[in-house]
Protein backbone atom coordinates (compact mmCIF):
# COMPACT_ATOMS: atom_id res chain seq x y z
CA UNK A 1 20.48 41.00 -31.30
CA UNK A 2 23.21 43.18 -32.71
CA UNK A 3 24.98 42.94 -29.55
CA UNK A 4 25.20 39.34 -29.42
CA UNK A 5 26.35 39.43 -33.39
CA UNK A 6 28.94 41.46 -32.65
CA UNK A 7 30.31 39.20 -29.88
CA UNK A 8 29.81 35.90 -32.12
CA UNK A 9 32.14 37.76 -35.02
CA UNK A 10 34.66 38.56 -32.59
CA UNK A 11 35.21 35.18 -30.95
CA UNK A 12 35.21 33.38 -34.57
CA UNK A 13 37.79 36.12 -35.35
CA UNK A 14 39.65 35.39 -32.30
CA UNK A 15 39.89 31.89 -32.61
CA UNK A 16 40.77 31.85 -36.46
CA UNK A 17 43.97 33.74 -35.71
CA UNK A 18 44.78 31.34 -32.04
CA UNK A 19 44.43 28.43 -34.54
CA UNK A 20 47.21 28.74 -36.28
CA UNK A 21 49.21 30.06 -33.51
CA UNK A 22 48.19 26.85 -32.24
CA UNK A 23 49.77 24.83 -34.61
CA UNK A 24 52.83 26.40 -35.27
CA UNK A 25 53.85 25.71 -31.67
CA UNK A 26 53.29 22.31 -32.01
CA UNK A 27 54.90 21.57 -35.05
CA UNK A 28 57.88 23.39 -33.61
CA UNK A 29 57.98 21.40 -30.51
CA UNK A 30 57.62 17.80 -33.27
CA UNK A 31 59.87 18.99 -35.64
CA UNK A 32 62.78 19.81 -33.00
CA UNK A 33 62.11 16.48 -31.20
CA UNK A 34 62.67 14.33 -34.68
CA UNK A 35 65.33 16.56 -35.46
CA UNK A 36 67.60 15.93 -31.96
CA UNK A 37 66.82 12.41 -32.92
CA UNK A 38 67.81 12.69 -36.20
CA UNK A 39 71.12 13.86 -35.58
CA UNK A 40 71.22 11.62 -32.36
CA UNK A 41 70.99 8.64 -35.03
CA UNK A 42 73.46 10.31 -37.19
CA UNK A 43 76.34 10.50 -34.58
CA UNK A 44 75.99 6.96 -32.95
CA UNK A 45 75.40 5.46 -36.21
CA UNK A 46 79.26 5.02 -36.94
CA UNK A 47 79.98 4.13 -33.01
CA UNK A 48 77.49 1.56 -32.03
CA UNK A 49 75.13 -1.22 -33.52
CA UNK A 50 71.91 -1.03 -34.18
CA UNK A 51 69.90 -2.17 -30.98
CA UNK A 52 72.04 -0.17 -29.37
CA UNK A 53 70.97 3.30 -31.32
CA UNK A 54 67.56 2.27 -31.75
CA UNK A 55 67.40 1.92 -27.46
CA UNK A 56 69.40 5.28 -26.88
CA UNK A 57 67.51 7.02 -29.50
CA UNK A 58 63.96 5.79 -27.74
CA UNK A 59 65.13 6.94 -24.17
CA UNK A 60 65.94 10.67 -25.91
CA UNK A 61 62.40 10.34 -26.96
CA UNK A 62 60.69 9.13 -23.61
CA UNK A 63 63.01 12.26 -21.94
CA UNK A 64 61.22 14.51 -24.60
CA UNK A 65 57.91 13.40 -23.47
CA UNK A 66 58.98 14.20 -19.58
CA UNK A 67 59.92 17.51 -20.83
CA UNK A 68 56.75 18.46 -22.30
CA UNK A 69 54.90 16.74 -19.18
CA UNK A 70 56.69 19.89 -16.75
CA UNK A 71 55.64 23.91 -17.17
CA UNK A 72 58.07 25.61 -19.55
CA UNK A 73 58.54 28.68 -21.29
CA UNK A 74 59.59 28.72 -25.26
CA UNK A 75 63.23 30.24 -25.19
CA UNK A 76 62.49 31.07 -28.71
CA UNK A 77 59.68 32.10 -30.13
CA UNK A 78 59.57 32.86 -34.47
CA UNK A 79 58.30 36.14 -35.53
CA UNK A 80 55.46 34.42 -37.10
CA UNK A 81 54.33 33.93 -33.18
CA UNK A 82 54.68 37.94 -32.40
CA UNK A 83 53.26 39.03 -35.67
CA UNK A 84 49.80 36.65 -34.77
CA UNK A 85 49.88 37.83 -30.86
CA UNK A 86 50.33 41.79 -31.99
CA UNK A 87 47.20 41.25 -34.39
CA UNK A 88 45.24 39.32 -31.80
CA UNK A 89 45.53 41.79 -29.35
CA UNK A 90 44.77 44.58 -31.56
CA UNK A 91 41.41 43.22 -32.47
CA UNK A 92 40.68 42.52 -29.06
CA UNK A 93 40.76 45.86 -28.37
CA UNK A 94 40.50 47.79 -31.65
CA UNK A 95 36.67 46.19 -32.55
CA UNK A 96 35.36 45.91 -28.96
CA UNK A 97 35.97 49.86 -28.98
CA UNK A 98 34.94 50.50 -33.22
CA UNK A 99 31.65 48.60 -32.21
CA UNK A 100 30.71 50.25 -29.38
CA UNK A 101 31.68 53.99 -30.89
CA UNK A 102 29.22 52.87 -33.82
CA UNK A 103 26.17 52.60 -31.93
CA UNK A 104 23.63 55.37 -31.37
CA UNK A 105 24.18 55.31 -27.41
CA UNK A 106 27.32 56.56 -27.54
CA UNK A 107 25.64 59.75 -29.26
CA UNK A 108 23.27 59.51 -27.05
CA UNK A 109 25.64 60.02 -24.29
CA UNK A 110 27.38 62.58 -26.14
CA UNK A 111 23.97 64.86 -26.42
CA UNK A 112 23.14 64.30 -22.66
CA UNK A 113 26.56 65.47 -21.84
CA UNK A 114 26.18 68.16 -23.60
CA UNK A 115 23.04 69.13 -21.89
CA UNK A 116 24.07 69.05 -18.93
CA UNK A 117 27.17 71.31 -19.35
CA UNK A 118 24.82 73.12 -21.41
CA UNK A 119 22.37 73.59 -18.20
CA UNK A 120 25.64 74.00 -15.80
CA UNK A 121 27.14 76.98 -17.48
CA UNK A 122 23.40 78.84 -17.80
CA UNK A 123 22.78 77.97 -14.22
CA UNK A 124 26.40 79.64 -12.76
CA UNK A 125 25.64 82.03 -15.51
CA UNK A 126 22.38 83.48 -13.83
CA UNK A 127 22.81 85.73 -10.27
CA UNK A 128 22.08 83.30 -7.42
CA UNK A 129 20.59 86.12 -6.06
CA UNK A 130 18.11 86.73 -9.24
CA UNK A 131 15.23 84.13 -7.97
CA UNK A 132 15.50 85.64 -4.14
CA UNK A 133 15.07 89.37 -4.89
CA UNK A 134 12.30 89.24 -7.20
CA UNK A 135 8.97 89.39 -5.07
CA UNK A 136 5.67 87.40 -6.60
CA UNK A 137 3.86 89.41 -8.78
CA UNK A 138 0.63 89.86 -6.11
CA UNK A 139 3.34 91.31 -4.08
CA UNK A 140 4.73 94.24 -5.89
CA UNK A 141 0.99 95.07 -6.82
CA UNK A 142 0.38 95.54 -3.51
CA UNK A 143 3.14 97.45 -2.51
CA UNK A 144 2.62 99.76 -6.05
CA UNK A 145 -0.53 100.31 -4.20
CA UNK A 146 0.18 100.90 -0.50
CA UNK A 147 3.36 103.73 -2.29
CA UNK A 148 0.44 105.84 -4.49
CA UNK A 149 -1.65 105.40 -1.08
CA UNK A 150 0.96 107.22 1.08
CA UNK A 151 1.65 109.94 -1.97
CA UNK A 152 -2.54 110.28 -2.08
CA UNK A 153 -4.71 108.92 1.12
CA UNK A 154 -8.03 110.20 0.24
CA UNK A 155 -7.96 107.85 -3.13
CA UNK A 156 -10.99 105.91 -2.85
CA UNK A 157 -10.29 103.95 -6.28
CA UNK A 158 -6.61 103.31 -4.72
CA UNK A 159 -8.34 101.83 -1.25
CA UNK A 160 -10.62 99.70 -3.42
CA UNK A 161 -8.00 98.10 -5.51
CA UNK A 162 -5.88 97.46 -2.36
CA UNK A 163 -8.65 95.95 -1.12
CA UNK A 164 -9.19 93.58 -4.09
CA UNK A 165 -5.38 92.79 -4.05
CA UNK A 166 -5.87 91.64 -0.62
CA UNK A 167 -8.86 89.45 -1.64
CA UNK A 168 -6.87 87.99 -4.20
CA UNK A 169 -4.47 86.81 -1.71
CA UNK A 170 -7.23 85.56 1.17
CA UNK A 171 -6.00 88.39 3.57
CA UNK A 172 -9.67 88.65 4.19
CA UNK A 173 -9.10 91.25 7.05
CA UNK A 174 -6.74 93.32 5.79
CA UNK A 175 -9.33 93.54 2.59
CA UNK A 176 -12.13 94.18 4.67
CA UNK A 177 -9.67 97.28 6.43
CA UNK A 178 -8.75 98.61 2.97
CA UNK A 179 -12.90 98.48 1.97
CA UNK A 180 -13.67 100.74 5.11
CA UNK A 181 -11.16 103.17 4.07
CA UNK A 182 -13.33 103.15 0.82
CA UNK A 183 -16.07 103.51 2.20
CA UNK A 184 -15.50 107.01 4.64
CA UNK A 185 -14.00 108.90 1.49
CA UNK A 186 -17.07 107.87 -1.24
CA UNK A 187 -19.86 106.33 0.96
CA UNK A 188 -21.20 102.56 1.36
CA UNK A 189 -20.94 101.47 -2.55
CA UNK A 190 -17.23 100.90 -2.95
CA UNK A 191 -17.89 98.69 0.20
CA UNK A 192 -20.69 96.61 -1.33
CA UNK A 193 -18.27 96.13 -4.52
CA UNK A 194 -15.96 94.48 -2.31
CA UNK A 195 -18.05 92.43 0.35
CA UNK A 196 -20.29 90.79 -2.85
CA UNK A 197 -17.36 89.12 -4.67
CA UNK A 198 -16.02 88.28 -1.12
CA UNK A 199 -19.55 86.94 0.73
CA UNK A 200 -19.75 84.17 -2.12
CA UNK A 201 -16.00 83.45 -1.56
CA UNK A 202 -16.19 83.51 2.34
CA UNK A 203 -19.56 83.49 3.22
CA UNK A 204 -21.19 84.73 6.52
CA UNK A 205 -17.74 85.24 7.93
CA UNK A 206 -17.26 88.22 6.15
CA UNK A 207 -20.16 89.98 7.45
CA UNK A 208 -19.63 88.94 11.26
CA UNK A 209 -16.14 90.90 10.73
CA UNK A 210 -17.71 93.79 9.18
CA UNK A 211 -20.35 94.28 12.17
CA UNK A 212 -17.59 94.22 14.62
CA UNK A 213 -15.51 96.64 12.67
C-alpha cells in the first residue's frame, strides 16, 4: 500500500511541474505567430489596401499552421524551460532513490550482507584442514585404548573397555575379540559383562560367534 502511495505522489508531482512546461511552449509558439503578424500588418499597412493585407496576413497564418503540422525542434528555448526540465529530472531520480533508501528492506539487505561477509571471513579464517584431521570422538577413544594396550597387554580392565568401545560402534567382532582377551587374563566374568549388554543388542548372533571362537 505504501508502495503504490509512493508512486501516486510521484506522478502527481511529475505532472504538476510538465504542466506548466506545457503551457509555456504553447503560448510561445501563439504569441510569436500574432506577433510576425503583427508586424506583417504593420509594414504593408502603408503599401497596400486593406483586402489586400487582410489576404497576405491570412496566408502567413495558414503557413504557420503547416509549420506546426511538420516535426521541429525549438531553436530557442527560455531558461524558464531548463530550470523546469533540471527539477523534473531531479525528482525523477532523487525520490525514486530517497523512497526506496527509507524502507526497512534496504536494512534488511544491509544486515544480510553483512552476514555473509561476516560468515566468509570466519570460514577462510578457519584451517581447511581443521574439520579433516580431527578424528570422531569414538575414534580417538579407541585408539587411547589400543596405545595403553601396547604399553600394558595383560590389562584386563583396558581389554574390557576396548571391548565396550567396539560395542559402541557395532564392530560386534572385533568386541567379541577384545572380550576373549578379557577373559584369559581374569577368567569368564569380564566376558559375561560384555556378551549381556551385547545379547539384548544382537541377540543369538553373538553367541553363535562366541562358540566358534
Amino acid at each position: 500500500m505504501t508502495f503504490w502511495l509512493g508512486i501516486g505522489l510521484l506522478l502527481l508531482l511529475t505532472f504538476g511541474l510538465w504542466l506548466p512546461l506545457g503551457r509555456g511552449l504553447d503560448w510561445q509558439t501563439n504569441h510569436r505567430q500574432r506577433e510576425n503578424i503583427a508586424r506583417y500588418r504593420e509594414q504593408t499597412q502603408g503599401n497596400v489596401d486593406a483586402e489586400l493585407a487582410q489576404e497576405l496576413a491570412q496566408r502567413l497564418l495558414d503557413d504557420e499552421k503547416q509549420l506546426e503540422k511538420q516535426p521541429h525542434f525549438i531553436p530557442k528555448t527560455s531558461p524558464r524551460y531548463g530550470a523546469y526540465l533540471v527539477v523534473l529530472m531531479a525528482v525523477l531520480v532523487v525520490v525514486p532513490l530517497g523512497y526506496y533508501f527509507s524502507l526497512d528492506r534496504f536494512s534488511e539487505v544491509q544486515q544480510y550482507q553483512q552476514t555473509q561477509r561476516k560468515k566468509q571471513a570466519e570460514k577462510a579464517a578457519t584451517p581447511q584442514n581443521a574439520e579433516q584431521s580431527e578424528e570422531p570422538s569414538e575414534d580417538r577413544y579407541v585408539l587411547k585404548i589400543q596405545q595403553r594396550l601396547r604399553q600394558n597387554p595383560n590389562n584386563a580392565e583396558d581389554w574390557i573397555a576396548l571391548g565396550q568401545a567396539y560395542m559402541t560402534q557395532n564392530e560386534v567382532d572385533n568386541a567379541l575379540l577384545a572380550y576373549s582377551y578379557a577373559e584369559r587374563l581374569a577368567g569368564a566374568k569380564p566376558l559375561c559383562k560384555g556378551i549381556t549388554p551385547m545379547h539384548f543388542t544382537y541377540g543369538n548372533r553373538c553367541l553363535m560367534r562366541r562358540n566358534l571362537a
